[in-house]
C-alpha atoms as a PDB file:
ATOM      1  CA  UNK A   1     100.720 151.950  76.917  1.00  0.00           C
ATOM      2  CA  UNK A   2     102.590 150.787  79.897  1.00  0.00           C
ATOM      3  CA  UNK A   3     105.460 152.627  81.526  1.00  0.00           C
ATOM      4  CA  UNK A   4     109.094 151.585  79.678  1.00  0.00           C
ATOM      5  CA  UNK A   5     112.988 152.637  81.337  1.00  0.00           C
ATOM      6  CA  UNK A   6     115.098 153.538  79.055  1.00  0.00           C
ATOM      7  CA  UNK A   7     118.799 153.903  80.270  1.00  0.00           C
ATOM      8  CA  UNK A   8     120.282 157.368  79.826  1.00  0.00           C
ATOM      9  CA  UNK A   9     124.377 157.311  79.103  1.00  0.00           C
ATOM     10  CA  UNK A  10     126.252 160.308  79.976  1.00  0.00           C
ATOM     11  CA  UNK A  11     129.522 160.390  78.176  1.00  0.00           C
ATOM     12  CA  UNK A  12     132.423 163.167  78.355  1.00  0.00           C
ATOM     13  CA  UNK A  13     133.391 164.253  74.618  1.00  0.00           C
ATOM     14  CA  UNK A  14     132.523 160.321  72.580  1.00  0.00           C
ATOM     15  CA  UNK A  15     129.524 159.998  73.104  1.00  0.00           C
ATOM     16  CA  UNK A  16     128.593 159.882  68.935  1.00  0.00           C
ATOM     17  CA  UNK A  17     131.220 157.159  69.208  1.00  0.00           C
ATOM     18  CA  UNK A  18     129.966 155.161  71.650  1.00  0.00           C
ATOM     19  CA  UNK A  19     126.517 155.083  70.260  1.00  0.00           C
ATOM     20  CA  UNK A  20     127.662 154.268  67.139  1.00  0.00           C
ATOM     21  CA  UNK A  21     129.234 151.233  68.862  1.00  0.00           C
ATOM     22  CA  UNK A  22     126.041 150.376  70.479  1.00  0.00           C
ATOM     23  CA  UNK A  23     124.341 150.680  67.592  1.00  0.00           C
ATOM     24  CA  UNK A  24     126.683 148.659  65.787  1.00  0.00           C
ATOM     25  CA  UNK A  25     126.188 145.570  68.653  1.00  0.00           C
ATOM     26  CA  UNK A  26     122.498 145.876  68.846  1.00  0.00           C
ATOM     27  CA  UNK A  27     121.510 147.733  65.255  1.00  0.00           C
ATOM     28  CA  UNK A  28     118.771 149.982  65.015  1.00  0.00           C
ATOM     29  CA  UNK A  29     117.939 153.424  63.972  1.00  0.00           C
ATOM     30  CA  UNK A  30     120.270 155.977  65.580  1.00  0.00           C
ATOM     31  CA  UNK A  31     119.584 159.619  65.388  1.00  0.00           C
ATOM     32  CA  UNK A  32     122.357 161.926  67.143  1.00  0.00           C
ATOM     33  CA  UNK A  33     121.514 165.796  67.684  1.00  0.00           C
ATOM     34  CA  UNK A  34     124.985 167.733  68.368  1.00  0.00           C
ATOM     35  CA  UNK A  35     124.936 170.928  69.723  1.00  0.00           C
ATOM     36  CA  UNK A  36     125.476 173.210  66.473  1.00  0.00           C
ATOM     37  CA  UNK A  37     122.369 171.450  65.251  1.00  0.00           C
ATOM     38  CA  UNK A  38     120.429 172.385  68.618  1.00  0.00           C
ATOM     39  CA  UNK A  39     118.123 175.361  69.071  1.00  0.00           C
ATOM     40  CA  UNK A  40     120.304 176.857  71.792  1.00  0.00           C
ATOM     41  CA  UNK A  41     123.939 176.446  69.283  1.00  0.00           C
ATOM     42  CA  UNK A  42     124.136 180.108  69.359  1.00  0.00           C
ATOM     43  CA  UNK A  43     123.931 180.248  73.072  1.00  0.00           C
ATOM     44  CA  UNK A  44     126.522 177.473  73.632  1.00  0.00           C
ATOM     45  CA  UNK A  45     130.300 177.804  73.842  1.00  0.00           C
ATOM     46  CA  UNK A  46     132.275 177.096  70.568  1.00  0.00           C
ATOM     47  CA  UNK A  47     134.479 174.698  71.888  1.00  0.00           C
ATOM     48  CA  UNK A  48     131.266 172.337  72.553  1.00  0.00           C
ATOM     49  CA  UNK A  49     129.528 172.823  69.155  1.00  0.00           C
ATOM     50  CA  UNK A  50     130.457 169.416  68.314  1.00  0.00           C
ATOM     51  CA  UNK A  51     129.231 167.423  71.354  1.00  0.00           C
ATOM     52  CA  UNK A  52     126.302 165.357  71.677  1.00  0.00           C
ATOM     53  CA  UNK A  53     123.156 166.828  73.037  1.00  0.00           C
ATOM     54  CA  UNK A  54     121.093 164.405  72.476  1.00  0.00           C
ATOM     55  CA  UNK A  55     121.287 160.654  70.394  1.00  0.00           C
ATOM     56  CA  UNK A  56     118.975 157.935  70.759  1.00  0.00           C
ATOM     57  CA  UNK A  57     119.480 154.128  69.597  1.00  0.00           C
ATOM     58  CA  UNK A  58     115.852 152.501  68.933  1.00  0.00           C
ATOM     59  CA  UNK A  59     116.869 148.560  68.226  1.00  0.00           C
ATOM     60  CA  UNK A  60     112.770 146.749  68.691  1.00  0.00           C
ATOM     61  CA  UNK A  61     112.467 146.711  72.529  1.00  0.00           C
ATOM     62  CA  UNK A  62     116.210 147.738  73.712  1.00  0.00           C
ATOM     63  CA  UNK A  63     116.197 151.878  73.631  1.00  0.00           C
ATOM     64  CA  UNK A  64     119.342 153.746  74.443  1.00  0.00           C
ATOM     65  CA  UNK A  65     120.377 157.299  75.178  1.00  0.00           C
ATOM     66  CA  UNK A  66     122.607 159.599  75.570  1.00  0.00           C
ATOM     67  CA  UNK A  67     124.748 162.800  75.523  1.00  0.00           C
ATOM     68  CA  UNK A  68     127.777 164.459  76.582  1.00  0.00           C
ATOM     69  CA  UNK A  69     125.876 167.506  78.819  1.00  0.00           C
ATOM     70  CA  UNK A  70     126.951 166.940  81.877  1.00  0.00           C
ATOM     71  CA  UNK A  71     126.500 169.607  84.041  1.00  0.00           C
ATOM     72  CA  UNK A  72     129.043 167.392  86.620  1.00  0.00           C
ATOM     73  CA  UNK A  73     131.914 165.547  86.339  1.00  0.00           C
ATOM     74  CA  UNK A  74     131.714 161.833  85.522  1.00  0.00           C
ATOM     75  CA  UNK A  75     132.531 159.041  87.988  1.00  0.00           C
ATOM     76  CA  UNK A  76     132.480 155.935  86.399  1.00  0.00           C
ATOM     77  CA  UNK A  77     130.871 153.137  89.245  1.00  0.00           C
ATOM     78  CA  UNK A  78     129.811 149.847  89.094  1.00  0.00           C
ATOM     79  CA  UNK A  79     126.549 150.872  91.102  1.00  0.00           C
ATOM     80  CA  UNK A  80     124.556 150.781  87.267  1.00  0.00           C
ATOM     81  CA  UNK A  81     124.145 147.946  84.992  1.00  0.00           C
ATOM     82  CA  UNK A  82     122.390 148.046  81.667  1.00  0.00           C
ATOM     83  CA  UNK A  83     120.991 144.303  81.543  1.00  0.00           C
ATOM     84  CA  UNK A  84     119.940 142.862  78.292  1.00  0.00           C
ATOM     85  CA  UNK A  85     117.160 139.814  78.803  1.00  0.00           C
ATOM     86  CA  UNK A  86     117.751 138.161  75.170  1.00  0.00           C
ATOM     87  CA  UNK A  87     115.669 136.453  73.520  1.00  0.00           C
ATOM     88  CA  UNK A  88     117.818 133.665  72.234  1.00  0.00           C
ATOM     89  CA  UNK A  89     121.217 132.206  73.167  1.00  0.00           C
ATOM     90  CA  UNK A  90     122.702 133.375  69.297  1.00  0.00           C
ATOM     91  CA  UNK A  91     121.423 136.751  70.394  1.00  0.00           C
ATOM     92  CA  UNK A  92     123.173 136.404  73.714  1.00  0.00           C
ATOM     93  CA  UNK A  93     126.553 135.621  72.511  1.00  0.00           C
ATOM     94  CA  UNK A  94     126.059 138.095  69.420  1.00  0.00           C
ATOM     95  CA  UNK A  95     125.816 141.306  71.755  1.00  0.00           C
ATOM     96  CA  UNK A  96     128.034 140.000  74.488  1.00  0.00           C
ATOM     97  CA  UNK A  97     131.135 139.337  72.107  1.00  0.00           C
ATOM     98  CA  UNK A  98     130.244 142.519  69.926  1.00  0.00           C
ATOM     99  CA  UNK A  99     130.208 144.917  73.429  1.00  0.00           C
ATOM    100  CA  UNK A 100     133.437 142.705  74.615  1.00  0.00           C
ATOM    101  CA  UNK A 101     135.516 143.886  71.756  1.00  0.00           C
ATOM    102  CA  UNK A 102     138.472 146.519  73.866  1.00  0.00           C
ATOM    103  CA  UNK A 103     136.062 145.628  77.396  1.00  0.00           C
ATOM    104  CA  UNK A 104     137.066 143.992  79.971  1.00  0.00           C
ATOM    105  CA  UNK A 105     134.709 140.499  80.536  1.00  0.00           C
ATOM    106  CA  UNK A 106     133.775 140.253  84.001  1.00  0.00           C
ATOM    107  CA  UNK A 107     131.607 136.564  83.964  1.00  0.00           C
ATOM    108  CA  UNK A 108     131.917 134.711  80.660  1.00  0.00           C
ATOM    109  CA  UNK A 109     128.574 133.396  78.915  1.00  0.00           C
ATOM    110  CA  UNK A 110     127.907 130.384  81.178  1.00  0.00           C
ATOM    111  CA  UNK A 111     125.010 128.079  82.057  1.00  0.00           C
ATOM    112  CA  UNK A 112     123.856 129.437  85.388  1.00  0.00           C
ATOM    113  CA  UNK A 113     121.760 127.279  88.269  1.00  0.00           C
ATOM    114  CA  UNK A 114     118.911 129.209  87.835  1.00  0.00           C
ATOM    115  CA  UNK A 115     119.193 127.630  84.247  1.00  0.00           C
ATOM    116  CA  UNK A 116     119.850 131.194  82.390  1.00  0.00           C
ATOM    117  CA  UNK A 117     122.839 131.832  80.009  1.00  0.00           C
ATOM    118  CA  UNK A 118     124.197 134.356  81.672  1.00  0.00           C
ATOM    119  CA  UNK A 119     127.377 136.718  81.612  1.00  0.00           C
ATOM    120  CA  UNK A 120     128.573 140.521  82.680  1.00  0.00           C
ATOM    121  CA  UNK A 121     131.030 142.819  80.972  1.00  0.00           C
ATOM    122  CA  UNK A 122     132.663 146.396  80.898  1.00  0.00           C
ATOM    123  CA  UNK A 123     132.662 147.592  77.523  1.00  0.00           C
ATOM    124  CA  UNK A 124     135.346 150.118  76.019  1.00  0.00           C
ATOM    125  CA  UNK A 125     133.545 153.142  77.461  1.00  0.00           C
ATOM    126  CA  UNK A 126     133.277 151.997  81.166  1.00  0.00           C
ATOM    127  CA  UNK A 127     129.602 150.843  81.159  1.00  0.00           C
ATOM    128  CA  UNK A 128     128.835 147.727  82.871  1.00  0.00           C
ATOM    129  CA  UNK A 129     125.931 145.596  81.276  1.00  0.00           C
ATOM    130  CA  UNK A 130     124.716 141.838  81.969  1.00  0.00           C
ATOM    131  CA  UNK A 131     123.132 139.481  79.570  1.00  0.00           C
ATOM    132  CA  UNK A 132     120.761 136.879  80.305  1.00  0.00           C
ATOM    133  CA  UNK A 133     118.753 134.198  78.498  1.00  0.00           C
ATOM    134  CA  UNK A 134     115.792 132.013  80.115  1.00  0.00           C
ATOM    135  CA  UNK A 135     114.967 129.312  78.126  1.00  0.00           C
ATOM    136  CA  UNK A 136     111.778 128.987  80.073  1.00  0.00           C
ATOM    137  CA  UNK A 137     110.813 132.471  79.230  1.00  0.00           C
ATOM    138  CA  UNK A 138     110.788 132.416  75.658  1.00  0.00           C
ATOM    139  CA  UNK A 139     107.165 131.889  74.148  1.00  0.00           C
END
C-alpha cells in the first residue's frame, strides 16, 4: 500500500464541533476520543476532561484529523491549505457551499484556464481549503 497524507487539525476547545461540521460536508464515519475516555484521563487536568484527544473523519479517500492537544498556542495562517481534488462538479459545489456556510469565500467556484472548476474558502473555524475539478482527470 502506497504512502497516503492525511491532514491533522489542531483546534483550541471545538474541535468535536468542527469535525462534526466536516463530517457533516463530506459524511463519513467519525469516531471522536475525548480525554475522560483516554487511557491517561486520570493523569489529565479536570478542566480538559472534555476536550478532544483524538477524532478522525474517514469519508472514501478524504481522511481528516484532529484534536484540541496543543502543547502551543494556535496561530491561525494561511501558509496550509486542505485541497479537495473532486471527483465531479455536483461534488465540487456540494462541499464548497456546505464548508462556506459562516466562512468567508475567498475565489468563488469558477471555470479556470487550466480548464478545472476551481474555488478557495475559509470556513467557520479558520481553515483554508481549495477545491478543484479536472474534467480530464476523471476516468
Amino acid at each position: 500500500m502506497p504512502a497516503t497524507l492525511n491532514p491533522y487539525l489542531s483546534f483550541e476547545g471545538n474541535c468535536a464541533e468542527a469535525m462534526q461540521f466536516y463530517q457533516q460536508c463530506f459524511g463519513g464515519e467519525l469516531n471522536i476520543q475525548k480525554v475522560k475516555e483516554a487511557p491517561i484521563a486520570a493523569q489529565m487536568p479536570p478542566q480538559i476532561q472534555e476536550q478532544v484527544m483524538h477524532a478522525q473523519l474517514n469519508s472514501g479517500a478524504i481522511v481528516i484529523m484532529g484534536s484540541d492537544m496543543n502543547r502551543t498556542k494556535l496561530n491561525n495562517g494561511n501558509g496550509t491549505h486542505l485541497c479537495v481534488q473532486c471527483t465531479s462538479e455536483e461534488e465540487a459545489h456540494r462541499f464548497f457551499n456546505h464548508l462556506a456556510i459562516d466562512g468567508s469565500i475567498i475565489e468563488p467556484l469558477a471555470r479556470m484556464f487550466w480548464g478545472g472548476l476551481y474555488g478557495s474558502l475559509t470556513d467557520k473555524y479558520g481553515k483554508y481549503w481549495l477545491f478543484n475539478f479536472e474534467e480530464s482527470t476523471q476516468a
